[in-house]
Protein backbone atom coordinates (compact mmCIF):
# COMPACT_ATOMS: atom_id res chain seq x y z
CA UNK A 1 224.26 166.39 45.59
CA UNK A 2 225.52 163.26 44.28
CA UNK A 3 226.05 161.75 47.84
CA UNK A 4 222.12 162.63 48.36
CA UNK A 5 221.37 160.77 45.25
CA UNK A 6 223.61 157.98 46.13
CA UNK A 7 222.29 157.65 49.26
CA UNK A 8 218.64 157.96 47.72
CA UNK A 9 219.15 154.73 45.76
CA UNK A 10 220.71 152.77 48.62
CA UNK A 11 217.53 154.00 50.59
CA UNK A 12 215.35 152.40 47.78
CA UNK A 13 217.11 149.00 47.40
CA UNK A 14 217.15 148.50 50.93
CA UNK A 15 213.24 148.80 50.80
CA UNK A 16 212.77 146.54 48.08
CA UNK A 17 214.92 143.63 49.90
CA UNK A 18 213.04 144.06 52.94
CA UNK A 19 209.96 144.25 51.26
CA UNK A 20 211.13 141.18 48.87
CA UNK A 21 212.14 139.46 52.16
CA UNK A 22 208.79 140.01 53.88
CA UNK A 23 207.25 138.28 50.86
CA UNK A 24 208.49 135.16 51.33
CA UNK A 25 207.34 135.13 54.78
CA UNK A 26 204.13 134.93 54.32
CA UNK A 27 202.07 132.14 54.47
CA UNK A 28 200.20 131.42 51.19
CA UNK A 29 196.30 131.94 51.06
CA UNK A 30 193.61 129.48 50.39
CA UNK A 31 192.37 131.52 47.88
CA UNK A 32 195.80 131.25 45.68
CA UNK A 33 195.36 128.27 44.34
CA UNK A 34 196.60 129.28 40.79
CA UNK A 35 199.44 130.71 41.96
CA UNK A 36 202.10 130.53 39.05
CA UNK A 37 204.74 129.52 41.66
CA UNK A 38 203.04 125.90 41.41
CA UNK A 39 201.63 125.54 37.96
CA UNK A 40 198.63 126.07 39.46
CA UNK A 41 199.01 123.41 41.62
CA UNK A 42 197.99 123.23 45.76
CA UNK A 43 201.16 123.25 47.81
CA UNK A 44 201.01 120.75 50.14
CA UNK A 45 204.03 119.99 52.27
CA UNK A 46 203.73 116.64 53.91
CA UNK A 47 205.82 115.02 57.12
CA UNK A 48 207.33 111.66 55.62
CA UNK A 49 206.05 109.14 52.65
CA UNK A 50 202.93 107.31 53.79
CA UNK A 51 201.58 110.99 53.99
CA UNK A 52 202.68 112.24 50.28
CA UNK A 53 201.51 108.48 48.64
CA UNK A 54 197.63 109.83 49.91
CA UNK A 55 197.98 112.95 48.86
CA UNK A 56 199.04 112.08 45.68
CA UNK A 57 196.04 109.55 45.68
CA UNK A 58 193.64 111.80 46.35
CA UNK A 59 194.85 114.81 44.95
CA UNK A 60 196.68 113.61 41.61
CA UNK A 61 197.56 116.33 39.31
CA UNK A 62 196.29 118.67 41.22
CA UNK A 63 198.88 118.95 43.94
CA UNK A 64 202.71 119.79 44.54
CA UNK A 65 203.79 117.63 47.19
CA UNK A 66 207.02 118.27 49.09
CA UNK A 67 208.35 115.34 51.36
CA UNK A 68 210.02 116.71 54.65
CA UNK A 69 211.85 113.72 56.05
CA UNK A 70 214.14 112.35 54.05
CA UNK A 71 213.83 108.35 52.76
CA UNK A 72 215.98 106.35 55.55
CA UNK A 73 215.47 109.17 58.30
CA UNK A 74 213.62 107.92 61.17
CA UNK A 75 210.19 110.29 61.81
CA UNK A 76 210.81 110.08 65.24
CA UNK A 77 214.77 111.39 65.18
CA UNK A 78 213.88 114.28 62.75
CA UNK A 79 215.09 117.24 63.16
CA UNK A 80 213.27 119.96 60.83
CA UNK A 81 215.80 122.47 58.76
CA UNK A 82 215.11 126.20 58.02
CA UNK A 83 214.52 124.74 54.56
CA UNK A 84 211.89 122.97 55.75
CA UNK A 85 210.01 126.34 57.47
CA UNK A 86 210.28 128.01 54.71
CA UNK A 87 208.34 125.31 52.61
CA UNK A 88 206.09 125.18 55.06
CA UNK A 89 205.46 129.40 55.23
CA UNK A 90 204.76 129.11 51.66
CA UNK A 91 202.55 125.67 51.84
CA UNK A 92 198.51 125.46 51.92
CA UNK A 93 198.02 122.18 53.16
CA UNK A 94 200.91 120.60 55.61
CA UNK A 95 200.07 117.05 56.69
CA UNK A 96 201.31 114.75 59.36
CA UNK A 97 200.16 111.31 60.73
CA UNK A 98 200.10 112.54 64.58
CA UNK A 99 199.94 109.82 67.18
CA UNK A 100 203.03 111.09 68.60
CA UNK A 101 204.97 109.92 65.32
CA UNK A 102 205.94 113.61 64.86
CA UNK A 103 206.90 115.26 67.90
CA UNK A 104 208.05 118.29 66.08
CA UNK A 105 205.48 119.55 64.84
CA UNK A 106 203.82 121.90 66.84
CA UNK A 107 206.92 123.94 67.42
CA UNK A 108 207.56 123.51 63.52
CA UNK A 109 204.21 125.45 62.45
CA UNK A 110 204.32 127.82 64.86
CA UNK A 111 207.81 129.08 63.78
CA UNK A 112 206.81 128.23 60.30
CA UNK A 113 204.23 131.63 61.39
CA UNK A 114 201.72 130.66 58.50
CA UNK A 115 198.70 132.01 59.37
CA UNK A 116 196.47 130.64 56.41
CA UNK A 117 197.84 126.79 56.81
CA UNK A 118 195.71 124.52 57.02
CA UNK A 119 196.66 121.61 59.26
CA UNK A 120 195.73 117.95 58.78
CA UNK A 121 196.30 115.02 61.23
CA UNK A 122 196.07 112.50 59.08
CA UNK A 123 195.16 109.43 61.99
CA UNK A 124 192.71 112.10 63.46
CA UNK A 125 189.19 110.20 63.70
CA UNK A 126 190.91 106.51 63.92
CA UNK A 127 190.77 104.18 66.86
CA UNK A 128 194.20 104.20 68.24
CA UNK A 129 196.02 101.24 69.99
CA UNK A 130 197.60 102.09 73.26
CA UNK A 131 201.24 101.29 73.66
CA UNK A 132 202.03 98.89 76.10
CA UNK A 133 205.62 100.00 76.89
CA UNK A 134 205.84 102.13 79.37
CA UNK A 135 208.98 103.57 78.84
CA UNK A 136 207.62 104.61 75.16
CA UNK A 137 204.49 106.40 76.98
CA UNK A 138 206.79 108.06 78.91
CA UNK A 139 208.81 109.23 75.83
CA UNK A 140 206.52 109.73 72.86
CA UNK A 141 203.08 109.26 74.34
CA UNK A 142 200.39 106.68 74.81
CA UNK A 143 199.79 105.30 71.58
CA UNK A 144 200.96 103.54 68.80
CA UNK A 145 201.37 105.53 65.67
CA UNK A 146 201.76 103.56 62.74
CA UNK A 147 197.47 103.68 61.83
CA UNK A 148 198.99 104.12 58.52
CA UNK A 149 200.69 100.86 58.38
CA UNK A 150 196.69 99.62 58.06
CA UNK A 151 194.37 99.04 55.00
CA UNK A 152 191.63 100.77 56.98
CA UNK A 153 193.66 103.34 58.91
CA UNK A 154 195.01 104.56 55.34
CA UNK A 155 190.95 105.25 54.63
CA UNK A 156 190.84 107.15 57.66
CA UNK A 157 193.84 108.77 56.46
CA UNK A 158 193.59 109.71 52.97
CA UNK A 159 189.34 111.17 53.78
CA UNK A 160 191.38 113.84 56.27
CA UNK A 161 193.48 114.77 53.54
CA UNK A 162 190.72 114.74 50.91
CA UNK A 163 188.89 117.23 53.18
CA UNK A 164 191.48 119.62 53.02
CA UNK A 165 191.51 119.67 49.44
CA UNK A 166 188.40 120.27 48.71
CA UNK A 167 188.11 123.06 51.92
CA UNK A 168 191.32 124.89 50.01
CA UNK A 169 189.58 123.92 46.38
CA UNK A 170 186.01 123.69 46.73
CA UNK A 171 185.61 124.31 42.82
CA UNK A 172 187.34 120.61 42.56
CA UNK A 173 185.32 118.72 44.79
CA UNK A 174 183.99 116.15 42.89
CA UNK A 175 187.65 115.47 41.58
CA UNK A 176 189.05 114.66 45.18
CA UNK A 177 185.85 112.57 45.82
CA UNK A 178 186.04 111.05 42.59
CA UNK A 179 190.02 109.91 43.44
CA UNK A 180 189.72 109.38 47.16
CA UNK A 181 186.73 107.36 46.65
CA UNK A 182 188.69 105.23 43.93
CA UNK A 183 191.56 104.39 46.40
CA UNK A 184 189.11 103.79 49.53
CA UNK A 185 187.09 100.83 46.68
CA UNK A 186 191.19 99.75 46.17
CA UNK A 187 191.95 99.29 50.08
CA UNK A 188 188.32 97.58 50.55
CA UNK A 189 189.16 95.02 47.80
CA UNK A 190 192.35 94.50 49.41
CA UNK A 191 190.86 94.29 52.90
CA UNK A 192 188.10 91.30 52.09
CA UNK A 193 190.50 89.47 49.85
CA UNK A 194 192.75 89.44 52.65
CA UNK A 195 190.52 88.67 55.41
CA UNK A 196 189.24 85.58 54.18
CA UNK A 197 192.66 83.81 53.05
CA UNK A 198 193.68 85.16 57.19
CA UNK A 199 190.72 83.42 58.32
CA UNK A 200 191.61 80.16 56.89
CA UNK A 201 195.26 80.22 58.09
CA UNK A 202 196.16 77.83 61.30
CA UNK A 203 198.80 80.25 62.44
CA UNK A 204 198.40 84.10 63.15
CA UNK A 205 201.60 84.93 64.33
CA UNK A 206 204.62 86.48 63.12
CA UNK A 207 208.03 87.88 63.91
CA UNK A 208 208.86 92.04 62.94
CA UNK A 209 211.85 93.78 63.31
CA UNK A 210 209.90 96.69 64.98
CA UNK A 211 206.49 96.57 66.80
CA UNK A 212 205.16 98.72 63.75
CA UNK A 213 202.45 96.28 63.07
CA UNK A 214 199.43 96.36 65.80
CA UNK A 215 197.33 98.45 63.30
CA UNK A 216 198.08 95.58 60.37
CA UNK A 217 197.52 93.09 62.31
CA UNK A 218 194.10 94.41 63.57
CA UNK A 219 192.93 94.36 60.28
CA UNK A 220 193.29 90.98 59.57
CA UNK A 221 193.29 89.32 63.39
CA UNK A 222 196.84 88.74 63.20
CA UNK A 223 199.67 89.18 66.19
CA UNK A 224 202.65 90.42 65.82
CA UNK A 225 205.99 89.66 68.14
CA UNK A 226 208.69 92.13 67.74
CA UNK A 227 212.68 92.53 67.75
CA UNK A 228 212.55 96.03 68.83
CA UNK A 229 209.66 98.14 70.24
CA UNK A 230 207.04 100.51 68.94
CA UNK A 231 209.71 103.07 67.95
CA UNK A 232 212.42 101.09 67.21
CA UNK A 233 214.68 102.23 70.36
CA UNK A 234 217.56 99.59 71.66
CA UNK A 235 218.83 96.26 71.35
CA UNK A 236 216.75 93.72 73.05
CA UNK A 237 218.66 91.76 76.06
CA UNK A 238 219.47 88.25 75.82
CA UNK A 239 216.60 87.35 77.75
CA UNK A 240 214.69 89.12 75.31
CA UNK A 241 216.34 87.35 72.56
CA UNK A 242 216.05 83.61 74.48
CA UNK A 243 212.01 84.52 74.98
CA UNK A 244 211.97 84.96 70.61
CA UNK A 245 213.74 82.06 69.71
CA UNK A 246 211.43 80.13 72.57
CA UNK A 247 208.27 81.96 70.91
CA UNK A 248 209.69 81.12 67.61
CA UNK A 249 210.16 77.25 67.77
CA UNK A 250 206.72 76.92 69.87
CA UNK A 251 204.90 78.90 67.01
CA UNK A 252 206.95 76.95 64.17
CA UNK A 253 207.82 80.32 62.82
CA UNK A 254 210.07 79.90 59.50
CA UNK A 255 209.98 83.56 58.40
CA UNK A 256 211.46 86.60 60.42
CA UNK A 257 210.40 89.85 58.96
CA UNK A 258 212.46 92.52 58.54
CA UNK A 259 212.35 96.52 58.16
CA UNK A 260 214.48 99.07 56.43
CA UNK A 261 214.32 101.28 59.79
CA UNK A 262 215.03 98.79 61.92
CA UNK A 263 218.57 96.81 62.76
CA UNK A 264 219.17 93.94 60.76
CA UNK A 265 221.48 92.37 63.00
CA UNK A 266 219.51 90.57 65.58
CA UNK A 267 216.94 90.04 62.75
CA UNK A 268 219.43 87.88 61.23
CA UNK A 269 220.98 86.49 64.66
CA UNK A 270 217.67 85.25 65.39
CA UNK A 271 216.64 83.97 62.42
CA UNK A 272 219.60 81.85 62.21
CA UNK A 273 219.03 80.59 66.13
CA UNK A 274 215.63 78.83 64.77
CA UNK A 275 216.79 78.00 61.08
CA UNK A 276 213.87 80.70 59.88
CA UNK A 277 214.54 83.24 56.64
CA UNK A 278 214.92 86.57 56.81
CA UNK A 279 212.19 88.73 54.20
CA UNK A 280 211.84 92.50 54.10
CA UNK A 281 208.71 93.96 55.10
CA UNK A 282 207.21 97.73 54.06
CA UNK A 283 206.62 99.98 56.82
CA UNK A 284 205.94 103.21 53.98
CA UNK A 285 207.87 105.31 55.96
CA UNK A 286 210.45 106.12 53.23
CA UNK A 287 209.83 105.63 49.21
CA UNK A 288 211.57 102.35 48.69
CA UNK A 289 212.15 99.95 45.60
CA UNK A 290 210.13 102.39 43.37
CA UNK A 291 206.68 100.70 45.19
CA UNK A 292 203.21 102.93 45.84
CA UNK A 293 201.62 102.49 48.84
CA UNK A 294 198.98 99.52 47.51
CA UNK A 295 201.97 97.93 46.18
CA UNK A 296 203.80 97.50 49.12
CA UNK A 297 201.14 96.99 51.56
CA UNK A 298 200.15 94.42 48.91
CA UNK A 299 203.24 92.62 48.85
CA UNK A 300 203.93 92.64 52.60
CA UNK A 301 199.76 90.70 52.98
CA UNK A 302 201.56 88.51 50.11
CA UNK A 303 204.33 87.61 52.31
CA UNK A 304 203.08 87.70 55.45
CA UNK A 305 200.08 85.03 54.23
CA UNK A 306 202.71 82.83 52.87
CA UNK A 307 204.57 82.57 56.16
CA UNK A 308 201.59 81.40 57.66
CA UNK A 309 200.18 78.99 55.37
């Protein structure tokens, strides 16, 4: 009898773990916003920090935002953990910039197996730029990602995002248009201020550390000539390296910018070879030196301007 019984309650546990087990498997429904898990807040798991700075723009105190890749990890080298599934079984909203900059994804969500998710490409509805490399086609597809790294791409952005909001929390509309619409005004300001000290400068080129820029420099009819490609892949040869310092002294280029992704070495090498200085430059793909998104695209349009003027 008491083997029975202890059998019983071994019978019973067992049930509750799996059924305990199963719970945490399942993807989180659109209708549970107010779930106490969050403070009532959406869950919104985002790819890398350009993403979570326009969700937290548009969505404020209204949103939990977790930040899959770490600061200092490369989008294109990630590698998601189990940790990361889970989040994203549990999440509402998961957002990514798309473009190719996250080839993971699409195997991530399906083994993530959240049926309620809702899924936002962030650059979906921008114009991309085509990558000229061939050998990144080949790899990562055929255009540039970085829309983000763009006053008006960020728009396009942060309205994809705001739509999601307001499809998971339609009682809150007016909020998310209220904030998006605030931010959009922010990037416009920025955009016209910029545009007319660009328009008055002799010079529109500049050295980057990675060809992250095209979208920037669209913006503002700048160009861009880069260290290492579009995805920051390999050393460039010494011919490569004779046809910067060649492009540098025709162009009378005194700056060399510099990213946190992106080797500093030849950077530095070639700044030296045309007696240029070396600044740092924001590509928002990690949190860095406590700086929002405005504020660092800000300061890079200071920067950049100054090198030209």
């Amino acid at each position: 009898m008491f083997r029975k019984v202890i059998l019983s309650l071994i019978s019973i546990i067992l049930l509750m773990t799996l059924v305990a087990c199963g719970d945490k498997n399942v993807g989180v429904s659109v209708n549970e916003n107010n779930s106490s898990d969050n403070n009532g807040k959406i869950k919104v798991v985002a790819s890398f920090n350009a993403m979570t700075q326009f969700i937290k723009a548009v969505g404020k105190d209204k949103v939990d935002v977790q930040t899959m890749i770490p600061s200092g990890t490369e989008p294109h080298d990630f590698e998601p953990k189990p940790k990361d599934l889970e989040n994203i079984s549990k999440a509402q909203i998961f957002v990514y910039n798309g473009l190719g900059m996250e080839n993971w994804v699409d195997k991530t969500i399906k083994a993530a197996d959240n049926k309620n998710l809702i899924v936002v490409e962030a650059s979906r509805g921008g114009n991309p730029i085509k990558n000229s490399d061939e050998d990144a086609v080949k790899e990562h597809g055929q255009y540039d990602p970085h829309m983000w790294i763009s006053l008006s791409g960020a728009k396009i952005e942060a309205k994809n995002i705001k739509d999601a909001l307001v499809k998971v929390d339609p009682s809150n509309k007016d909020y998310y248009e209220k904030n998006y619409n605030e931010f959009a005004s922010k990037l416009d300001v920025i955009l016209n201020d910029y545009k007319t000290k660009f328009d008055q400068t002799s010079s529109k080129n500049f050295i980057t550390g990675h060809a992250a820029f095209a979208y920037f420099c669209r913006d503002f009819g700048l160009q861009q000539n880069s260290v290492e490609n579009v995805f920051a892949e390999g050393e460039p040869t010494a011919k490569r390296l004779e046809e910067l310092v060649d492009y540098c002294k025709k162009n009378d280029v005194k700056t060399v910018f510099m990213e946190e992704m992106a080797s500093p070495k030849v950077s530095e090498t070639l700044a030296k070879e045309v007696d240029a200085k070396v600044e740092k430059i924001y590509t928002a793909e990690s949190e860095e030196d406590g700086k929002d998104y405005i504020e660092s695209m800000k300061e890079n349009l200071d920067k950049v301007y100054e090198s030209l003027k």
